[in-house]
N, C-alpha and C. Protein backbone atom coordinates (compact mmCIF):
# COMPACT_ATOMS: atom_id res chain seq x y z
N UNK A 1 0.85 -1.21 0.00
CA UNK A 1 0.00 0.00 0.00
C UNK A 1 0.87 1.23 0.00
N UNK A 2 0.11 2.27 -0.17
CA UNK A 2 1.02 3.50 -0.48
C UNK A 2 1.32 3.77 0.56
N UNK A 3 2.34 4.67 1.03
CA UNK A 3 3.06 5.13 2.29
C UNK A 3 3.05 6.29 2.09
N UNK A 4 1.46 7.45 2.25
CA UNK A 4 1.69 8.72 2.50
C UNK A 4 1.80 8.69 4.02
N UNK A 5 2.42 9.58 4.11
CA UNK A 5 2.75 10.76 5.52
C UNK A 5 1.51 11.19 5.88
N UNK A 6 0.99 10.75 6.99
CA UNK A 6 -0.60 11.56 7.69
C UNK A 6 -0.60 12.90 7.36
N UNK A 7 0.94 13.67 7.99
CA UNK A 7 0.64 15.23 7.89
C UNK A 7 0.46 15.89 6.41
N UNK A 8 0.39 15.02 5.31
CA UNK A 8 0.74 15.33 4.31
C UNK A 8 -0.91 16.22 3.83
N UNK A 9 -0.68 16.80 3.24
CA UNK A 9 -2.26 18.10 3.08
C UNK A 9 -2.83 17.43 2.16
N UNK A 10 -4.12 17.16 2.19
CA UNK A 10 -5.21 16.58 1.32
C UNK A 10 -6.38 16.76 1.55
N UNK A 11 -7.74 16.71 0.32
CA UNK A 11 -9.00 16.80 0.78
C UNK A 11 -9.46 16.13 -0.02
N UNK A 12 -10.40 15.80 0.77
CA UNK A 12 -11.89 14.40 1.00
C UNK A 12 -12.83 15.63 0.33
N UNK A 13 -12.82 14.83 -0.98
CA UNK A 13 -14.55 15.28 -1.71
C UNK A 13 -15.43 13.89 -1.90
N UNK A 14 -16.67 14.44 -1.99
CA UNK A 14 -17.56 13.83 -2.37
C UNK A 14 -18.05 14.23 -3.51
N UNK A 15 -18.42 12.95 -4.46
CA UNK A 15 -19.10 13.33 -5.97
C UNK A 15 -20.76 13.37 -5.89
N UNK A 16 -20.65 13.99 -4.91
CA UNK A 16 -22.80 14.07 -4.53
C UNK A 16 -22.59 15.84 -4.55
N UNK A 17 -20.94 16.37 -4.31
CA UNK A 17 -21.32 17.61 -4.26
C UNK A 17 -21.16 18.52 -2.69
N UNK A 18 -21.01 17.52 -1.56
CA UNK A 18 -20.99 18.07 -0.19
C UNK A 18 -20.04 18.91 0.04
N UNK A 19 -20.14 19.71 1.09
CA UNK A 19 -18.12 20.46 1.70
C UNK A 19 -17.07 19.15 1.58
N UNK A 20 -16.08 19.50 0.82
CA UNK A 20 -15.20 19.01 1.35
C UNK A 20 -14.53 19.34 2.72
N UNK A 21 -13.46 17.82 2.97
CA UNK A 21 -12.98 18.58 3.89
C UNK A 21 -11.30 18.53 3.68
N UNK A 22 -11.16 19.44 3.76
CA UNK A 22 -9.35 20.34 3.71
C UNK A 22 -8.61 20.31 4.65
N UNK A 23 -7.67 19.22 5.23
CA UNK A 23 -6.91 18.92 5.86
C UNK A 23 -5.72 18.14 5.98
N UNK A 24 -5.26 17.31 6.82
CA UNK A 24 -3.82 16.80 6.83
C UNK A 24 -5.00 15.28 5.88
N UNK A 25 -3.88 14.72 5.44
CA UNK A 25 -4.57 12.66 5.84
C UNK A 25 -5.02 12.31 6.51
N UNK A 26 -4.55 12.18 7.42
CA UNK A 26 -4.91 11.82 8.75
C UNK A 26 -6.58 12.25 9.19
N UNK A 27 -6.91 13.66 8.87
CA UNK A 27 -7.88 14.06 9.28
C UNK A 27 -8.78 13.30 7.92
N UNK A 28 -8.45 13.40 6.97
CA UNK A 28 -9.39 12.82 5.55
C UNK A 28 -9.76 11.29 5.98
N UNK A 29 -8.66 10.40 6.35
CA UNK A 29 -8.87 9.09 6.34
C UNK A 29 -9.44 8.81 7.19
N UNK A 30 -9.42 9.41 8.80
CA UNK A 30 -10.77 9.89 9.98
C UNK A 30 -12.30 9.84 9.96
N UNK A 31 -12.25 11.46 8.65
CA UNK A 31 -13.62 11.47 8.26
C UNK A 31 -14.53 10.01 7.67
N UNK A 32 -12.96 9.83 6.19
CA UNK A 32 -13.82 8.65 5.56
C UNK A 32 -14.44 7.31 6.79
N UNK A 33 -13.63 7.03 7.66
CA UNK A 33 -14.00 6.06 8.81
C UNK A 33 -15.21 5.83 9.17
N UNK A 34 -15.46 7.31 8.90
CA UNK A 34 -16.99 7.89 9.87
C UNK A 34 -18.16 7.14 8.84
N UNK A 35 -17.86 8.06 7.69
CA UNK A 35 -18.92 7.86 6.64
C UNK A 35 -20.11 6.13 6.60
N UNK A 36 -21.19 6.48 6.22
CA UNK A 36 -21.80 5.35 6.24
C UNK A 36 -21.84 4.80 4.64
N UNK A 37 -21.82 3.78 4.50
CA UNK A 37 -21.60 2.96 2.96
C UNK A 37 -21.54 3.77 1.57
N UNK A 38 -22.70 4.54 2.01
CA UNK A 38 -23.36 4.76 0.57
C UNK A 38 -22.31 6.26 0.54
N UNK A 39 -22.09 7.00 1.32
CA UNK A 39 -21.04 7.94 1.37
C UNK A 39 -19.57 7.33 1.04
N UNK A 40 -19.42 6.36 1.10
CA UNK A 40 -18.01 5.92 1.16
C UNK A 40 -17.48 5.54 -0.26
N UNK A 41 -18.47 5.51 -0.95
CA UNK A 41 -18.79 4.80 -2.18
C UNK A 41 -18.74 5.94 -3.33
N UNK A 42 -19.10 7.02 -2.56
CA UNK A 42 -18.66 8.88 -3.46
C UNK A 42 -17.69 9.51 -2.83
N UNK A 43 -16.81 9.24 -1.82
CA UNK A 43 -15.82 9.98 -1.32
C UNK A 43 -15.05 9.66 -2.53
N UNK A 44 -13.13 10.49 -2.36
CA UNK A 44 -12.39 10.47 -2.99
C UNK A 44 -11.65 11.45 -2.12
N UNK A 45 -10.23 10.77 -2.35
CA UNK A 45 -9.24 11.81 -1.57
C UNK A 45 -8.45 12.50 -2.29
N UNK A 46 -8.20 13.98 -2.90
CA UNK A 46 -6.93 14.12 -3.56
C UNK A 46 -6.21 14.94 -2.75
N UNK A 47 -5.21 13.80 -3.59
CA UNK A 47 -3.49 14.57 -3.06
C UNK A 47 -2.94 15.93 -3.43
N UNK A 48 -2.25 16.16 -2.22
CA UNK A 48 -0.94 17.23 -2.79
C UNK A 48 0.17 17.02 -3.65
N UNK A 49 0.34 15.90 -3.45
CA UNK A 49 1.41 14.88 -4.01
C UNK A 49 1.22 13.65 -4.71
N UNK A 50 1.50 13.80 -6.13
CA UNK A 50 0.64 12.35 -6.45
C UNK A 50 2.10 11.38 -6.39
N UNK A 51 1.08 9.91 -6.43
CA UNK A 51 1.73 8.62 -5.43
C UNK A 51 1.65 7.72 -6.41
N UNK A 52 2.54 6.63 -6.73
CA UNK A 52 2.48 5.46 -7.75
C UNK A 52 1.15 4.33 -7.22
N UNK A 53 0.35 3.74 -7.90
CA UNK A 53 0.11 3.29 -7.69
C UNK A 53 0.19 1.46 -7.87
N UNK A 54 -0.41 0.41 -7.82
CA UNK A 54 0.08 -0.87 -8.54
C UNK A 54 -0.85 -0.72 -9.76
N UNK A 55 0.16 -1.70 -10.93
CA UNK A 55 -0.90 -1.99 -11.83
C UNK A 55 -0.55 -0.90 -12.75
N UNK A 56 -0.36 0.77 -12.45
CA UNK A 56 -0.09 1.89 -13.38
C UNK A 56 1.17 2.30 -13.46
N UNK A 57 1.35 2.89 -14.45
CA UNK A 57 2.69 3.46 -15.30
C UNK A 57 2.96 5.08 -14.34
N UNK A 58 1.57 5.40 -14.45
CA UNK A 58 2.14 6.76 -13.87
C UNK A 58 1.80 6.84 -12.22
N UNK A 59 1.65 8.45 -12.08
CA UNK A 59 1.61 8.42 -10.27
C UNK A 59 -0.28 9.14 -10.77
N UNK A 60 -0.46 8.77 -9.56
CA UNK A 60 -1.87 9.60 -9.68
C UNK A 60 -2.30 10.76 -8.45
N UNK A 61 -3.41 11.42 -8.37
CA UNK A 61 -3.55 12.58 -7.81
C UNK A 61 -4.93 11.79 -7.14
N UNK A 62 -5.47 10.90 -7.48
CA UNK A 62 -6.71 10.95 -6.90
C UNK A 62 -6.83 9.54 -6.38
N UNK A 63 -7.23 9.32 -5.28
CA UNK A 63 -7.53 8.32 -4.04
C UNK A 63 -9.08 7.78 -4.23
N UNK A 64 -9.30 6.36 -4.52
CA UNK A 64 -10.67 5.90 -4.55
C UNK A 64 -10.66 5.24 -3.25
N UNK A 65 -12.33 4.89 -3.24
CA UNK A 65 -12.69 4.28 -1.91
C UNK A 65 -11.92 3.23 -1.12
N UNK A 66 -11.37 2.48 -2.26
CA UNK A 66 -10.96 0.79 -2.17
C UNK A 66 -9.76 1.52 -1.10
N UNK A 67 -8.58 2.82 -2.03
CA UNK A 67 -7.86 2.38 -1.32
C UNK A 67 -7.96 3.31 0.19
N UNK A 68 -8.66 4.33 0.35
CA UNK A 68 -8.60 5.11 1.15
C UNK A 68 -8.94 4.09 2.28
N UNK A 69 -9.75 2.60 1.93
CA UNK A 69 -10.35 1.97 3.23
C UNK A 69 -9.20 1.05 3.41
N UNK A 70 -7.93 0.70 2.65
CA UNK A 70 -7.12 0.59 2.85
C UNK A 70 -6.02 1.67 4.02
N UNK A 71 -6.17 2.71 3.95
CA UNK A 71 -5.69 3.53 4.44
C UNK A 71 -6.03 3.35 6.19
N UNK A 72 -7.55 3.24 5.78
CA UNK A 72 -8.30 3.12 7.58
C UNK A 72 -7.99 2.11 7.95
N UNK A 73 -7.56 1.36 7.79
CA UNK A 73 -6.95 -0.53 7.68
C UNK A 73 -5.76 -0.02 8.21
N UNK A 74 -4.73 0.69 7.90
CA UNK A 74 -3.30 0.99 8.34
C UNK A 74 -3.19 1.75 9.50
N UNK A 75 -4.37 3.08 9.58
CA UNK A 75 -4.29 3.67 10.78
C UNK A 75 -4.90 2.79 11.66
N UNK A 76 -5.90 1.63 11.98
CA UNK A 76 -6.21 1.07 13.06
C UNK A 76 -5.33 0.30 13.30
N UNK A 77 -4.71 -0.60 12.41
CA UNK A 77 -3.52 -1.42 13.12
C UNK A 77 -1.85 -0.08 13.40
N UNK A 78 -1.81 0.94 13.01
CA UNK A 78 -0.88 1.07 13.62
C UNK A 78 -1.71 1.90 15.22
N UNK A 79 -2.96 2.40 15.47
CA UNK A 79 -3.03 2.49 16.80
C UNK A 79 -3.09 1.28 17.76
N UNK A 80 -3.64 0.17 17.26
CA UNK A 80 -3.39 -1.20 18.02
C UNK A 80 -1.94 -1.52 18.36
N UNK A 81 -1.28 -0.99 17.32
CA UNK A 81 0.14 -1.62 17.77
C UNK A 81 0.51 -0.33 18.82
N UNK A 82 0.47 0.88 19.20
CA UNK A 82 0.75 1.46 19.97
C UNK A 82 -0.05 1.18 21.57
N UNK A 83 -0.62 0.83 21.44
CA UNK A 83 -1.27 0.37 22.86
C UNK A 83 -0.69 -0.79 23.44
């Protein structure tokens, strides 16, 4: 999986049209946590920094659901491992 930096600046849109929200990662991959299905399914995270992904040639700018819930997958096991 990709290895952004939490503090790294990014925002969580939705393709329904809602506020985004404009913050670190950390705070984006938070929100998405929250979201209930059918929200999770129109989020999207873009980067400040675009990131390679697998499978593509180039780097990309924009974060889909699959992997952002990947993302929430990394922040709960690394707070489990801190406890």
């Amino acid at each position: 999986m990709m290895n952004i930096p939490w503090d790294q600046p990014a925002t969580l849109i939705d393709l329904d049209g809602k506020t985004p929200v404009i913050g670190s990662m950390l705070e984006c991959v938070v929100h998405f946590s929250l979201f209930k299905p059918f929200a999770k399914e129109q989020a999207r995270i873009l980067l400040t920094r675009p990131v390679l992904r697998e499978g593509r040639k180039t780097r990309t700018w924009i974060l889909n659901p699959d992997e952002i819930q990947k993302l929430v997958e990394r922040l709960n096991a690394e707070r489990n491992a801190a406890r």
